[in-house]
C-alpha atoms as a PDB file:
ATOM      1  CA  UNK A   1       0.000   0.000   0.000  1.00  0.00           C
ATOM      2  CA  UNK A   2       2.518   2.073   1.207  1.00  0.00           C
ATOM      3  CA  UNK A   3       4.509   1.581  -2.751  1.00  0.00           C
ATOM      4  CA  UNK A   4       1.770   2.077  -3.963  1.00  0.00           C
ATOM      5  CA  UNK A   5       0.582   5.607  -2.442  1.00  0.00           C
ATOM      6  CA  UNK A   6       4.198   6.795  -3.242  1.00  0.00           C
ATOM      7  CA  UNK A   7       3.825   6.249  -6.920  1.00  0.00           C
ATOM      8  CA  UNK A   8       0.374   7.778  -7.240  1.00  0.00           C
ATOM      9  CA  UNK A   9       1.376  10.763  -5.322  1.00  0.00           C
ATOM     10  CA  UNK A  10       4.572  11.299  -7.949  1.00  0.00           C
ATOM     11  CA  UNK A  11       2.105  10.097 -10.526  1.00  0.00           C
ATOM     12  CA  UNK A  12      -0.017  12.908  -9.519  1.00  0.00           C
ATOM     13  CA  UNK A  13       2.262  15.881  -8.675  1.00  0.00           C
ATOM     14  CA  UNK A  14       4.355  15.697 -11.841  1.00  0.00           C
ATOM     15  CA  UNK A  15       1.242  15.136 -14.034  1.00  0.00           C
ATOM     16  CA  UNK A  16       1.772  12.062 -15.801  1.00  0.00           C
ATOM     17  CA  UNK A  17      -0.839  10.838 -18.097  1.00  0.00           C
ATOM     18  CA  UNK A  18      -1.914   7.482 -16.683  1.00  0.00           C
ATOM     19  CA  UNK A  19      -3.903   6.784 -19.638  1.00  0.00           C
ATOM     20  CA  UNK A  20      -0.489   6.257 -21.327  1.00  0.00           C
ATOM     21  CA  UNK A  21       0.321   3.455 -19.279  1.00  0.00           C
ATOM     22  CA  UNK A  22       0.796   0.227 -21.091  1.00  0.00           C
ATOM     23  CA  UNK A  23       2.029  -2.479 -19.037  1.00  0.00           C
ATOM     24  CA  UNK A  24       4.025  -2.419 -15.743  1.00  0.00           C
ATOM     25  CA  UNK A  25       7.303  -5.012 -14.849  1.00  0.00           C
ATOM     26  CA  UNK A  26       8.099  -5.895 -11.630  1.00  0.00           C
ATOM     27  CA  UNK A  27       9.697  -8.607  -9.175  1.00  0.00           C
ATOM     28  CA  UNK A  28       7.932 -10.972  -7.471  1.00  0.00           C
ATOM     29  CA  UNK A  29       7.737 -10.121  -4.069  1.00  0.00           C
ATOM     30  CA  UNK A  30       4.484 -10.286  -2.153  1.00  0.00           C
ATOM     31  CA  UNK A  31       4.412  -6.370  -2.023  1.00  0.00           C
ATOM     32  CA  UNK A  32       4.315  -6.054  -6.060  1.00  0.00           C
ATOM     33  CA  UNK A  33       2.318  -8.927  -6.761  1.00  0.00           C
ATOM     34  CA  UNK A  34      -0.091  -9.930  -4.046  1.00  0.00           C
ATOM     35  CA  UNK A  35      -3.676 -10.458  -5.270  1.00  0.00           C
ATOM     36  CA  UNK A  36      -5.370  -8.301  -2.888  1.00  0.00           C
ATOM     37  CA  UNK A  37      -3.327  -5.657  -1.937  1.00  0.00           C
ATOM     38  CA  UNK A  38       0.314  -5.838  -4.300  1.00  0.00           C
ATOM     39  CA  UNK A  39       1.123  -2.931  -5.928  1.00  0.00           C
ATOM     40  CA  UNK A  40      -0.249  -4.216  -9.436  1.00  0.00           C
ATOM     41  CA  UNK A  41      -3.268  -5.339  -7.800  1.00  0.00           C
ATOM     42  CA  UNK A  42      -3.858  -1.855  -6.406  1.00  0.00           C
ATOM     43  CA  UNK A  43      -3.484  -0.465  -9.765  1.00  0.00           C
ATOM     44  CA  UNK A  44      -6.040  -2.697 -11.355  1.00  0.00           C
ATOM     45  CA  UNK A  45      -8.492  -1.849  -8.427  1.00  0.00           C
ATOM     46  CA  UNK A  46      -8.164   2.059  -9.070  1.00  0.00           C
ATOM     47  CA  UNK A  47     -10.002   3.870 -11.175  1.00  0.00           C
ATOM     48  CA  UNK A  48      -7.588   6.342 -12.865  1.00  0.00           C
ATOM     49  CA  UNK A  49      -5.498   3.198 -13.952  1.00  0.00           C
ATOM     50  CA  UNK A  50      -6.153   2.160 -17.421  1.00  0.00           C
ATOM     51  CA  UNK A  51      -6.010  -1.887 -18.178  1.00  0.00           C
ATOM     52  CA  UNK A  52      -2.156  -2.565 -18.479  1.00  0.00           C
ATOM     53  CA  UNK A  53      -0.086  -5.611 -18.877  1.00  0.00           C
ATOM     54  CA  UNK A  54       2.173  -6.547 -15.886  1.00  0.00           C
ATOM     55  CA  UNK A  55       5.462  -8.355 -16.179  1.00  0.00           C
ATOM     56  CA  UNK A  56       7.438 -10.273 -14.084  1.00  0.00           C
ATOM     57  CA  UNK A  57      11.087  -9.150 -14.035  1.00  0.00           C
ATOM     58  CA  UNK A  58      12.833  -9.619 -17.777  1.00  0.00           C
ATOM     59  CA  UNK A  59      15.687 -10.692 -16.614  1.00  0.00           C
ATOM     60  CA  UNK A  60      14.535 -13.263 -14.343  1.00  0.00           C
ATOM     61  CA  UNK A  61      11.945 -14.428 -16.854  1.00  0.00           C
ATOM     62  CA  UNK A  62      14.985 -15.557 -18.675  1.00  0.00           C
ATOM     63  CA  UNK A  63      16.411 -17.113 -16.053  1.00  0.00           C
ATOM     64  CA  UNK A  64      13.837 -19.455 -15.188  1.00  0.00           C
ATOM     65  CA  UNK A  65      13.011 -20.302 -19.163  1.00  0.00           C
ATOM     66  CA  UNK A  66      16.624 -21.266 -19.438  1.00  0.00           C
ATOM     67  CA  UNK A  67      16.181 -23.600 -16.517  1.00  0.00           C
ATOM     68  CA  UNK A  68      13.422 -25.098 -18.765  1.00  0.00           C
ATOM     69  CA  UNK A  69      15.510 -25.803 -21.790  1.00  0.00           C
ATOM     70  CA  UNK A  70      17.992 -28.421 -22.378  1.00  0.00           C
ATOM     71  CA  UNK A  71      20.853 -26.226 -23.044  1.00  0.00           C
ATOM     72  CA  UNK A  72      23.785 -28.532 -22.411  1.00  0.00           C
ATOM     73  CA  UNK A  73      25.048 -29.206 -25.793  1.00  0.00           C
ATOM     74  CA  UNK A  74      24.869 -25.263 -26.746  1.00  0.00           C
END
């Protein structure tokens, strides 16, 4: 909650057009990606917040596809 009322107040003072927003990449953790009350699910639950796409983190996307794949002989 507390991430997330930081962002909206920065969103807010330096007047950045939410409707802009496309998608949103973070870790993880509970605080980003809880279902209730994570950051992203905050974000879906507000009204100014446009439907976005949310990421996990690139890099460890990566990561755990490479675990996936037989890379041995490579």
């Amino acid at each position: 909650m507390e991430i997330f009322n930081a962002f909206y107040s920065f969103v807010n003072r330096i007047k950045l057009p939410l409707f802009n927003l496309i998608s949103i990449t973070s870790h993880g953790t509970k605080a980003m990606t809880s279902c209730t009350n994570g950051f992203i699910a905050l974000c879906r639950q507000h009204e100014d917040f446009p439907d976005f796409i949310a990421y996990h983190y690139i890099i460890h996307q990566q990561v755990l596809g490479s675990r996936r794949l037989n890379t041995s002989n490579i």
